[in-house]
Protein backbone atom coordinates (compact mmCIF):
# COMPACT_ATOMS: atom_id res chain seq x y z
CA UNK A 1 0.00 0.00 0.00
CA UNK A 2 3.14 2.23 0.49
CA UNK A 3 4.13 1.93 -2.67
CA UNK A 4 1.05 2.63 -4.19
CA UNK A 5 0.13 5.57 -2.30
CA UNK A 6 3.85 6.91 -3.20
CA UNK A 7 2.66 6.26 -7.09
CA UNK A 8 -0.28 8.38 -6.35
CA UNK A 9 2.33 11.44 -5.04
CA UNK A 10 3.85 13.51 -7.17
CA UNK A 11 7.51 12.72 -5.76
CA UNK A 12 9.16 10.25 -8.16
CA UNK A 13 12.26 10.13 -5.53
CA UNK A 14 9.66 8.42 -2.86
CA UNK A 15 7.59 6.42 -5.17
CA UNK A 16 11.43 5.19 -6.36
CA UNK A 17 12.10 4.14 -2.64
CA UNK A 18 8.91 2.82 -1.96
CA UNK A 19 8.68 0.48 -4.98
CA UNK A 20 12.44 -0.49 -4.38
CA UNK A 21 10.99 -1.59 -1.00
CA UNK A 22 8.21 -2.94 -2.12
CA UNK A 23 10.35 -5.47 -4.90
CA UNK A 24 12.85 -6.74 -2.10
CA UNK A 25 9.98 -7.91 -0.08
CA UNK A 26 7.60 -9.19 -2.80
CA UNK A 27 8.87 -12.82 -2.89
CA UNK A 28 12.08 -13.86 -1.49
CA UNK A 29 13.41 -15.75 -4.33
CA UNK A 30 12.37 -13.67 -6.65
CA UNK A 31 14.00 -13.14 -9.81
CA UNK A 32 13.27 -9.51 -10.55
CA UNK A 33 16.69 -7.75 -8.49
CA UNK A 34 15.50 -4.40 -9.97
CA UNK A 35 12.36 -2.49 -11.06
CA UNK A 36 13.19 -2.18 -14.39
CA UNK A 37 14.51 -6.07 -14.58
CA UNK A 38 10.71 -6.69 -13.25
CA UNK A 39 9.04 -4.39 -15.99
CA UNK A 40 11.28 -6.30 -18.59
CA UNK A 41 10.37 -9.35 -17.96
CA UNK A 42 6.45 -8.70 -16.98
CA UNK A 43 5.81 -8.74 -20.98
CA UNK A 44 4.12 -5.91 -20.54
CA UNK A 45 5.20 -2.60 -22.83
CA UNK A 46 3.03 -0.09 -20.79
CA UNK A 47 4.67 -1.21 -17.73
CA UNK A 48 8.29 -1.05 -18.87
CA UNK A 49 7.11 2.75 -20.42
CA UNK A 50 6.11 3.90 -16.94
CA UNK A 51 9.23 2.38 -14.99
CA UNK A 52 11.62 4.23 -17.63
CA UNK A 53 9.63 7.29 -17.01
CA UNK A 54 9.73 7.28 -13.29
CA UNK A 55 14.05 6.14 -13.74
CA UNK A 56 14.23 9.03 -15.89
CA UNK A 57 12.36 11.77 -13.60
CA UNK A 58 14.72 10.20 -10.55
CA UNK A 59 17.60 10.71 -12.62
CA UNK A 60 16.97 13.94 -14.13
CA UNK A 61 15.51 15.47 -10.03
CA UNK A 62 12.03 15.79 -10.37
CA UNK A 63 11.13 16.11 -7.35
CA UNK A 64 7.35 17.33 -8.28
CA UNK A 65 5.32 17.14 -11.25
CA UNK A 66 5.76 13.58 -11.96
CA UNK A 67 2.55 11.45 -12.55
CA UNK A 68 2.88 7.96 -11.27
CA UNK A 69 -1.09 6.43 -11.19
CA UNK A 70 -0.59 5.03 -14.28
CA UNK A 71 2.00 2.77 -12.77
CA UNK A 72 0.50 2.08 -9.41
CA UNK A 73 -2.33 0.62 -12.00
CA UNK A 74 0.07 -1.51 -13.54
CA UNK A 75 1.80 -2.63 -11.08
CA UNK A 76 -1.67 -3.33 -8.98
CA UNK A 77 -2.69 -5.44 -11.80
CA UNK A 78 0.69 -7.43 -12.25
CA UNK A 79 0.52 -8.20 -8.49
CA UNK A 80 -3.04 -9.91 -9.01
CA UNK A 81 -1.86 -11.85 -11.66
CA UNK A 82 1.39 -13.18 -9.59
CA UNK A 83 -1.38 -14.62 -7.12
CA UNK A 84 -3.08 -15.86 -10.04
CA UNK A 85 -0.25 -17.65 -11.51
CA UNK A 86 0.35 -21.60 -10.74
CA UNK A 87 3.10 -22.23 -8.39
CA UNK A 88 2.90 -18.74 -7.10
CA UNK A 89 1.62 -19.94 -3.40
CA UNK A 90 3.38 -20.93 -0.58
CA UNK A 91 5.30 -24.24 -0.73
CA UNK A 92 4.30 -24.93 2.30
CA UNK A 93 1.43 -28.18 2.64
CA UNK A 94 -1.88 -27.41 3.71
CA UNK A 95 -2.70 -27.71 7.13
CA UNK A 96 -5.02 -30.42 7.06
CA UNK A 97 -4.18 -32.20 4.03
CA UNK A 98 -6.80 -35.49 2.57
């Protein structure tokens, strides 16, 4: 929810932060390292357009101004699908298996 309430700011430094954040804790052994190796990967264009765009504002000091919903859209959906995905649950057996 941090993250995406730093998407809805205008601060592209803190959404930067938050999202980092928000990636290292997302799943352990996940295979995304960075935001933009996550975007890459996701298949989706839109997605790796709005993570260049927020990498660019960071990197160019826009501190105001920049317009991350867009992105806290996308990456709201690609964390559904994640849960959606096969194999994307807990290893762990259920507690009372049959």
């Amino acid at each position: 929810r941090q993250a995406l309430r730093a998407c809805s700011s205008a601060a592209a430094p803190e959404a930067y932060r938050a999202l980092t954040l928000w990636l290292s804790r997302l799943e352990p052994a996940s295979c995304h390292s960075t935001l933009l190796q996550l975007a890459q990967t996701s298949g989706n264009s839109e997605l790796l357009d709005e993570v260049e765009g927020l990498q660019t504002a960071v990197a160019a000091g826009i501190n105001s101004g920049w317009n991350g919903s867009r992105l806290g859209s996308l990456l709201r959906e690609f964390r559904f699908s994640m849960t959606r995905q096969p194999g994307s649950r807990s290893k762990l057996p259920g507690l009372n298996p049959t």
